[in-house]
N, C-alpha and C. Protein backbone atom coordinates (compact mmCIF):
# COMPACT_ATOMS: atom_id res chain seq x y z
N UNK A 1 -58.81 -17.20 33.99
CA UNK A 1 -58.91 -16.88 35.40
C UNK A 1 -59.86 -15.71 35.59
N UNK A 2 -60.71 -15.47 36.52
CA UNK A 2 -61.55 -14.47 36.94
C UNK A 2 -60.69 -13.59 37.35
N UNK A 3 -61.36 -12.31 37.08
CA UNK A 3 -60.66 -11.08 37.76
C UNK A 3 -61.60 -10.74 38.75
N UNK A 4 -61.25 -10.73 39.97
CA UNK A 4 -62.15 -10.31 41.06
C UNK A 4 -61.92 -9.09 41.87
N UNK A 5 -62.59 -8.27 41.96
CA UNK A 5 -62.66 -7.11 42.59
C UNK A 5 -62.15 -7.25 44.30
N UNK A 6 -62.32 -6.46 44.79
CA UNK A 6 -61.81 -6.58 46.53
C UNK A 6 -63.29 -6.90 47.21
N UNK A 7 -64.00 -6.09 46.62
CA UNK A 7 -65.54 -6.31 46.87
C UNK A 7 -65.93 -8.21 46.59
N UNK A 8 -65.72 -8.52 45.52
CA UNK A 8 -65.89 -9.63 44.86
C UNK A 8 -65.26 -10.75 46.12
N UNK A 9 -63.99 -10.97 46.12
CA UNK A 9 -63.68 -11.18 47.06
C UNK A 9 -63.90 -11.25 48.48
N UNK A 10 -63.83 -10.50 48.94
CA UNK A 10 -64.70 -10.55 50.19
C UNK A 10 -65.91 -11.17 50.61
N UNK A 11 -66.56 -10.99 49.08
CA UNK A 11 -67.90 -11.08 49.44
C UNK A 11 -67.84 -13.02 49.46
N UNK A 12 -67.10 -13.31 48.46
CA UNK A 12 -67.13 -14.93 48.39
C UNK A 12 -65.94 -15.28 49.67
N UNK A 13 -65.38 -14.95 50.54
CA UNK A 13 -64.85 -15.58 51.28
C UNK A 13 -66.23 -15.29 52.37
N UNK A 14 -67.29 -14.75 52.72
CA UNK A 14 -68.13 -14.73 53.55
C UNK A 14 -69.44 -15.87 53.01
N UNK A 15 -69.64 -15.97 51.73
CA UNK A 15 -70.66 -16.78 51.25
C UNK A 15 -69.77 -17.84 51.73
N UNK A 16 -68.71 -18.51 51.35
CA UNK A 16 -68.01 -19.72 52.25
C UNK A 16 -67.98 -20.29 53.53
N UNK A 17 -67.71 -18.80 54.21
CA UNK A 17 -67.94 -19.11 55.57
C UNK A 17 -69.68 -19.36 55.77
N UNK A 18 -70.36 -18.86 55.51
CA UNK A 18 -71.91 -19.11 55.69
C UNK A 18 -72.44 -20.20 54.96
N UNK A 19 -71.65 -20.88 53.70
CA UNK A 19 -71.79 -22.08 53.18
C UNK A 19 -71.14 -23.30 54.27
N UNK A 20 -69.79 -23.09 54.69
CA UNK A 20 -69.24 -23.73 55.67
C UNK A 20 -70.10 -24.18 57.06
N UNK A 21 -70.38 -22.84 57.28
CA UNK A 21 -71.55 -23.26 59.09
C UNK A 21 -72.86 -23.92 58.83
N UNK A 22 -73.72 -23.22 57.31
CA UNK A 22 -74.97 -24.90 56.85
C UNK A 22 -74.43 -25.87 57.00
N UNK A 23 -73.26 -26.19 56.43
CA UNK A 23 -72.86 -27.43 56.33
C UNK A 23 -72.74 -28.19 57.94
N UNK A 24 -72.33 -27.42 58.91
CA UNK A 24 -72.36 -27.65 59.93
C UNK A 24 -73.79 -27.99 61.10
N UNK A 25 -74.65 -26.93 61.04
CA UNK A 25 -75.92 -26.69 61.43
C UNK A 25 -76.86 -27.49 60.95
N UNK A 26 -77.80 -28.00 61.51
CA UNK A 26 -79.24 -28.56 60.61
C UNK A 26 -80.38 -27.67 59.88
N UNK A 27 -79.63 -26.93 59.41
CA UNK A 27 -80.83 -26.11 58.30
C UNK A 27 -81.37 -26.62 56.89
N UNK A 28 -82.39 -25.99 56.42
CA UNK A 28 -83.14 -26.36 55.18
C UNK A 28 -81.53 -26.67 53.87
N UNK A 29 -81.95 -27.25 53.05
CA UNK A 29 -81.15 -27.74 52.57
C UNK A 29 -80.79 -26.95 51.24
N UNK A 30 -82.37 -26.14 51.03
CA UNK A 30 -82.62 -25.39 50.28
C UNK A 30 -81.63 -24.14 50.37
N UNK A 31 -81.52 -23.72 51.49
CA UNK A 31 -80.90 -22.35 52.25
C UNK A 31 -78.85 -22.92 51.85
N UNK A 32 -78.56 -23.77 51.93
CA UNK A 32 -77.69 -24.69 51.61
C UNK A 32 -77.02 -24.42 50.40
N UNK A 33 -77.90 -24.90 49.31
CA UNK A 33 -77.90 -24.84 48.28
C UNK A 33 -77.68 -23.34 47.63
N UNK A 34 -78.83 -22.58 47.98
CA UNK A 34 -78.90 -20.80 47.85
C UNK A 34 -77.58 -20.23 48.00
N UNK A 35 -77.37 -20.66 49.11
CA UNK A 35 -75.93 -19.85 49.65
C UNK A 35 -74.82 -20.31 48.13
N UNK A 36 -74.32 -21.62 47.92
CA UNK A 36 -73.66 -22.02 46.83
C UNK A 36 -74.06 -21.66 45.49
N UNK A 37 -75.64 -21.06 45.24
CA UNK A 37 -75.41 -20.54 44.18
C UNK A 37 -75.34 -19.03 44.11
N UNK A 38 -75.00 -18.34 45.04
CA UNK A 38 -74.69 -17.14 45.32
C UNK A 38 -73.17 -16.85 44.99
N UNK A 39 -72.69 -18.03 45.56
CA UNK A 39 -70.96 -18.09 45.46
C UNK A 39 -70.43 -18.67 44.11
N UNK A 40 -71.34 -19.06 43.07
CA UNK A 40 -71.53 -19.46 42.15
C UNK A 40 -71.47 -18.27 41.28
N UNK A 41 -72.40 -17.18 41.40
CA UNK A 41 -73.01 -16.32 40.67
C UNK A 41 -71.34 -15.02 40.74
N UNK A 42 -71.04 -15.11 42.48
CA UNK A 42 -69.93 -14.01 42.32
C UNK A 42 -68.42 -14.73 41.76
N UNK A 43 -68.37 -15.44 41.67
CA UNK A 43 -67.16 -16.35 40.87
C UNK A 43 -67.58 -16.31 39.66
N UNK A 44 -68.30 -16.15 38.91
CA UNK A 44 -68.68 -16.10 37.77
C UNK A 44 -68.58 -14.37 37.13
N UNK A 45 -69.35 -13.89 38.24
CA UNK A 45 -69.16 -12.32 37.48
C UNK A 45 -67.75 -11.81 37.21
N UNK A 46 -66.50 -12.71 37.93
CA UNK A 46 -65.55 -12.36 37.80
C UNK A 46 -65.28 -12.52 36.32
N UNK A 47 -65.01 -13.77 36.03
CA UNK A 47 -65.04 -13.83 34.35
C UNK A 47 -65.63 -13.00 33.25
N UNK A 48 -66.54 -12.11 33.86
CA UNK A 48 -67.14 -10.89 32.72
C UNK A 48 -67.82 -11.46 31.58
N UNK A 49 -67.98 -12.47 31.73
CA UNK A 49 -69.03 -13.27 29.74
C UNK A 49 -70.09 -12.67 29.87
N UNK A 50 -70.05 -12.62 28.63
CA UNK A 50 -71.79 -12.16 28.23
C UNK A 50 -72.62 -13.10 28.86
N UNK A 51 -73.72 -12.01 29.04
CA UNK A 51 -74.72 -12.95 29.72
C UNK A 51 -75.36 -14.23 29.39
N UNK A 52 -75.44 -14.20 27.55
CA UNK A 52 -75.95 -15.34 26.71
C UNK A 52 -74.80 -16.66 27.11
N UNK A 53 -73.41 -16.24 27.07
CA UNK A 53 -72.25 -17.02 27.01
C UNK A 53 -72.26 -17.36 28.08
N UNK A 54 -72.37 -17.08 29.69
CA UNK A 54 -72.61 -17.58 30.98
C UNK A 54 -73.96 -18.35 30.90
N UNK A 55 -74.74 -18.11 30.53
CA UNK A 55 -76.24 -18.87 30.24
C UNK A 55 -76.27 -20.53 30.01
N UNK A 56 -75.19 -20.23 28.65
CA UNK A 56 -74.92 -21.21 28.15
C UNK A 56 -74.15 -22.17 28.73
N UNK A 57 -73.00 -21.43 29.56
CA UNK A 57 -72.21 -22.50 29.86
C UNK A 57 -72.89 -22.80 31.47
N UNK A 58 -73.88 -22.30 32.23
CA UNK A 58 -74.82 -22.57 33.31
C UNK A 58 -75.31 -23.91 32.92
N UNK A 59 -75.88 -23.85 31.75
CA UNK A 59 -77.05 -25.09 31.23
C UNK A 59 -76.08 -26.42 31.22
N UNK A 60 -74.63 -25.77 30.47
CA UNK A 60 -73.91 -27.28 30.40
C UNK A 60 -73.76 -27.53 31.71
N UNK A 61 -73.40 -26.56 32.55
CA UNK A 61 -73.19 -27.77 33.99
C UNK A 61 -74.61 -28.15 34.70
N UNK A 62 -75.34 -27.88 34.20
CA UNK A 62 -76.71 -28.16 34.76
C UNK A 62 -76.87 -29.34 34.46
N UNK A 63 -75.92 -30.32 33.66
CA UNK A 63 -76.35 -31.27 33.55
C UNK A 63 -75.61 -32.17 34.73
N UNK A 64 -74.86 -31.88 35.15
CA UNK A 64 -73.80 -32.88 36.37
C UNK A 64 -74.27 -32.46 37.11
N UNK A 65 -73.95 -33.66 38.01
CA UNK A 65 -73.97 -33.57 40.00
C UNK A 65 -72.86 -33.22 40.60
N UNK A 66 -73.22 -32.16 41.52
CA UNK A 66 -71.91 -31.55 42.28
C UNK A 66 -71.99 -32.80 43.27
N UNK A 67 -70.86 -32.59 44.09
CA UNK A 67 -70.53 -33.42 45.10
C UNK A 67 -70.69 -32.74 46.21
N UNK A 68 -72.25 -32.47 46.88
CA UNK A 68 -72.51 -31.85 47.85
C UNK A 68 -73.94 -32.71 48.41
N UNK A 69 -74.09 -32.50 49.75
CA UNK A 69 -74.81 -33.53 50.43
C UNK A 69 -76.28 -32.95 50.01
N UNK A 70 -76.73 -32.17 49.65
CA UNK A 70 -78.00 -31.52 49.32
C UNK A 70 -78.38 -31.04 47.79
N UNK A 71 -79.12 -30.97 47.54
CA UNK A 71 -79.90 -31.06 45.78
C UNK A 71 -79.45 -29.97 45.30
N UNK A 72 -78.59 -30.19 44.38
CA UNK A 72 -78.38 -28.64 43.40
C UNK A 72 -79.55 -28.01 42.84
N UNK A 73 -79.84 -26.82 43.01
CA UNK A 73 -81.32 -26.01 42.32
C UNK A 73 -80.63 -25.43 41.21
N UNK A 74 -81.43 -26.03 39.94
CA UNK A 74 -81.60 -25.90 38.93
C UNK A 74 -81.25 -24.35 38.38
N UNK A 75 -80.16 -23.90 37.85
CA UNK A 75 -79.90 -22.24 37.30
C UNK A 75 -80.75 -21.91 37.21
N UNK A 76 -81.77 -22.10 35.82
CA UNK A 76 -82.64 -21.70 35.16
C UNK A 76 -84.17 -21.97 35.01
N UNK A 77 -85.02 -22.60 36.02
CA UNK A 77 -85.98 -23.24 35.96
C UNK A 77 -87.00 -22.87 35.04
N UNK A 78 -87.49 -23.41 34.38
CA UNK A 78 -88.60 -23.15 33.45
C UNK A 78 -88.57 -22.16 32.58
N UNK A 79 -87.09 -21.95 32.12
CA UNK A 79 -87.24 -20.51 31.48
C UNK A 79 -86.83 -20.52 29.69
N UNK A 80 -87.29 -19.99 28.76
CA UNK A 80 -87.50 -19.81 27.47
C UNK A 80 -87.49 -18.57 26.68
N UNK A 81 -86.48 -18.04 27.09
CA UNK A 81 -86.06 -16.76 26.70
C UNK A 81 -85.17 -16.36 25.09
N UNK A 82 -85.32 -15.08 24.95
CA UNK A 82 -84.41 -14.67 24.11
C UNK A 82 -83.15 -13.92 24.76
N UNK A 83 -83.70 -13.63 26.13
CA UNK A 83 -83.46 -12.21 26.85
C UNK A 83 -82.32 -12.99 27.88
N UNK A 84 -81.12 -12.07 28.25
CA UNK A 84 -80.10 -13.19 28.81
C UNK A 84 -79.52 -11.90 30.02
N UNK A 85 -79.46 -12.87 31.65
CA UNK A 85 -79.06 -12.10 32.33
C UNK A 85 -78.36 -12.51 32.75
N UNK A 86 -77.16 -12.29 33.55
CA UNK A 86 -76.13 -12.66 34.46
C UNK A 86 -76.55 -13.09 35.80
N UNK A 87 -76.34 -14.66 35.82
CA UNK A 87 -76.65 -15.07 37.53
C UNK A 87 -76.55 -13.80 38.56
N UNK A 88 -75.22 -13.87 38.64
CA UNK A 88 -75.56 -12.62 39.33
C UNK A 88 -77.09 -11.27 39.58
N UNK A 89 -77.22 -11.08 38.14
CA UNK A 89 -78.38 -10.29 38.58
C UNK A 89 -79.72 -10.97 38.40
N UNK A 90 -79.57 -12.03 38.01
CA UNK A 90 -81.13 -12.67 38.77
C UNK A 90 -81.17 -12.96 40.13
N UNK A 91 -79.88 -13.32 40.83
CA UNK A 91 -79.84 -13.62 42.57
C UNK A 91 -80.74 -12.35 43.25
N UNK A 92 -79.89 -11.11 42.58
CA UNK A 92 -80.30 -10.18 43.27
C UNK A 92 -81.75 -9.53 43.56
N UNK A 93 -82.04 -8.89 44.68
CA UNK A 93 -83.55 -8.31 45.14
C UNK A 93 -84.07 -7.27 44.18
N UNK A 94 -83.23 -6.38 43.39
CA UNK A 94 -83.64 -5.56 42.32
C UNK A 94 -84.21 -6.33 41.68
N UNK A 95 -83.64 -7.31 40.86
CA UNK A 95 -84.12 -8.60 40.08
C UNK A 95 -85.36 -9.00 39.95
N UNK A 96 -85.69 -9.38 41.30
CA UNK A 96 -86.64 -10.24 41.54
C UNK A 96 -87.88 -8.86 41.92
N UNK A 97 -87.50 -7.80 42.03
CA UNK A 97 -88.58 -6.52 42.11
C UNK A 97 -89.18 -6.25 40.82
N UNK A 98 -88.33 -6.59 39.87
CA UNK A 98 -88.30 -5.80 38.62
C UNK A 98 -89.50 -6.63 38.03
N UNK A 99 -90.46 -7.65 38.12
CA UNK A 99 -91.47 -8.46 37.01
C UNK A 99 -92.56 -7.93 37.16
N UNK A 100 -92.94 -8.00 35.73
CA UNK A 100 -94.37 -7.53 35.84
C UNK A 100 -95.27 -7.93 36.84
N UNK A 101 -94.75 -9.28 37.43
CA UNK A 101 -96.14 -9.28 38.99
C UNK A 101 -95.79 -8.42 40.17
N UNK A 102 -94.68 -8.05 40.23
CA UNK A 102 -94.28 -6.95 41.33
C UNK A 102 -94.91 -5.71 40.96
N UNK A 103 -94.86 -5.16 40.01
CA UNK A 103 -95.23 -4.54 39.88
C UNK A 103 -96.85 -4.14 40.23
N UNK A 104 -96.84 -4.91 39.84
CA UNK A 104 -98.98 -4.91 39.39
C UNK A 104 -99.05 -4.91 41.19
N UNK A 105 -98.51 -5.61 42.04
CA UNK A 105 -98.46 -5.47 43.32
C UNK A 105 -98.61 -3.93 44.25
N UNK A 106 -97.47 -3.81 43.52
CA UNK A 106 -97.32 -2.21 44.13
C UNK A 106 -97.82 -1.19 43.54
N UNK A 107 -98.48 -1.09 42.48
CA UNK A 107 -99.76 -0.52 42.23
C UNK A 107 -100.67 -0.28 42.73
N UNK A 108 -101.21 -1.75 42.91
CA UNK A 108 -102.45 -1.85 43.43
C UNK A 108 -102.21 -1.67 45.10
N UNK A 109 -100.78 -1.93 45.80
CA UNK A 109 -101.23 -1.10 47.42
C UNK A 109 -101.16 0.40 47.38
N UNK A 110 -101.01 1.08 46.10
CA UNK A 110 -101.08 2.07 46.23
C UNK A 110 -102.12 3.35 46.54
């Protein structure tokens, strides 16, 4: 069983509700999807696995189809690593700040 924080919690009864109203609304399907792997990522951090050990068990379900009206996006796309992070912190905007092309970005408006 996951141990979930109050924070943790909260936060996935609101990704639900905002997974719940896509489901309702005609939005991108993509946005759909995002939201569920968000609620994915904080149900998961509950369990605490190493990042390699969540990785791993990401890839095995990467192979099934959920039962949802829109395209599951792929955990891990194109990736070939040694280096292992927790869904969770790839969702996040630090995350996605942190690559060497961000960088080289904000350099150069500097």
């Amino acid at each position: 069983m996951p141990y979930l924080t109050v924070d943790q919690s909260s936060k996935i009864r609101s990704l639900v509700r905002q997974y719940q109203e896509a489901m309702r609304s005609p939005i991108e399907s993509s946005d759909a999807a995002d939201i569920l792997m968000r609620i994915d990522a904080t149900v998961l951090a509950g369990y605490r696995l190493p990042p390699k050990t969540e990785h791993q068990l990401l890839e095995w379900f990467g192979g099934f189809d959920r039962p949802a009206p829109h395209a599951h996006r792929e955990y891990f796309a194109d990736e070939d690593s040694d280096v292992f992070f927790s869904l969770s912190d790839r969702l996040s905007p630090d995350f996605k700040a942190a690559t060497a092309g961000e960088l080289l970005k904000r350099i150069s408006a500097s």
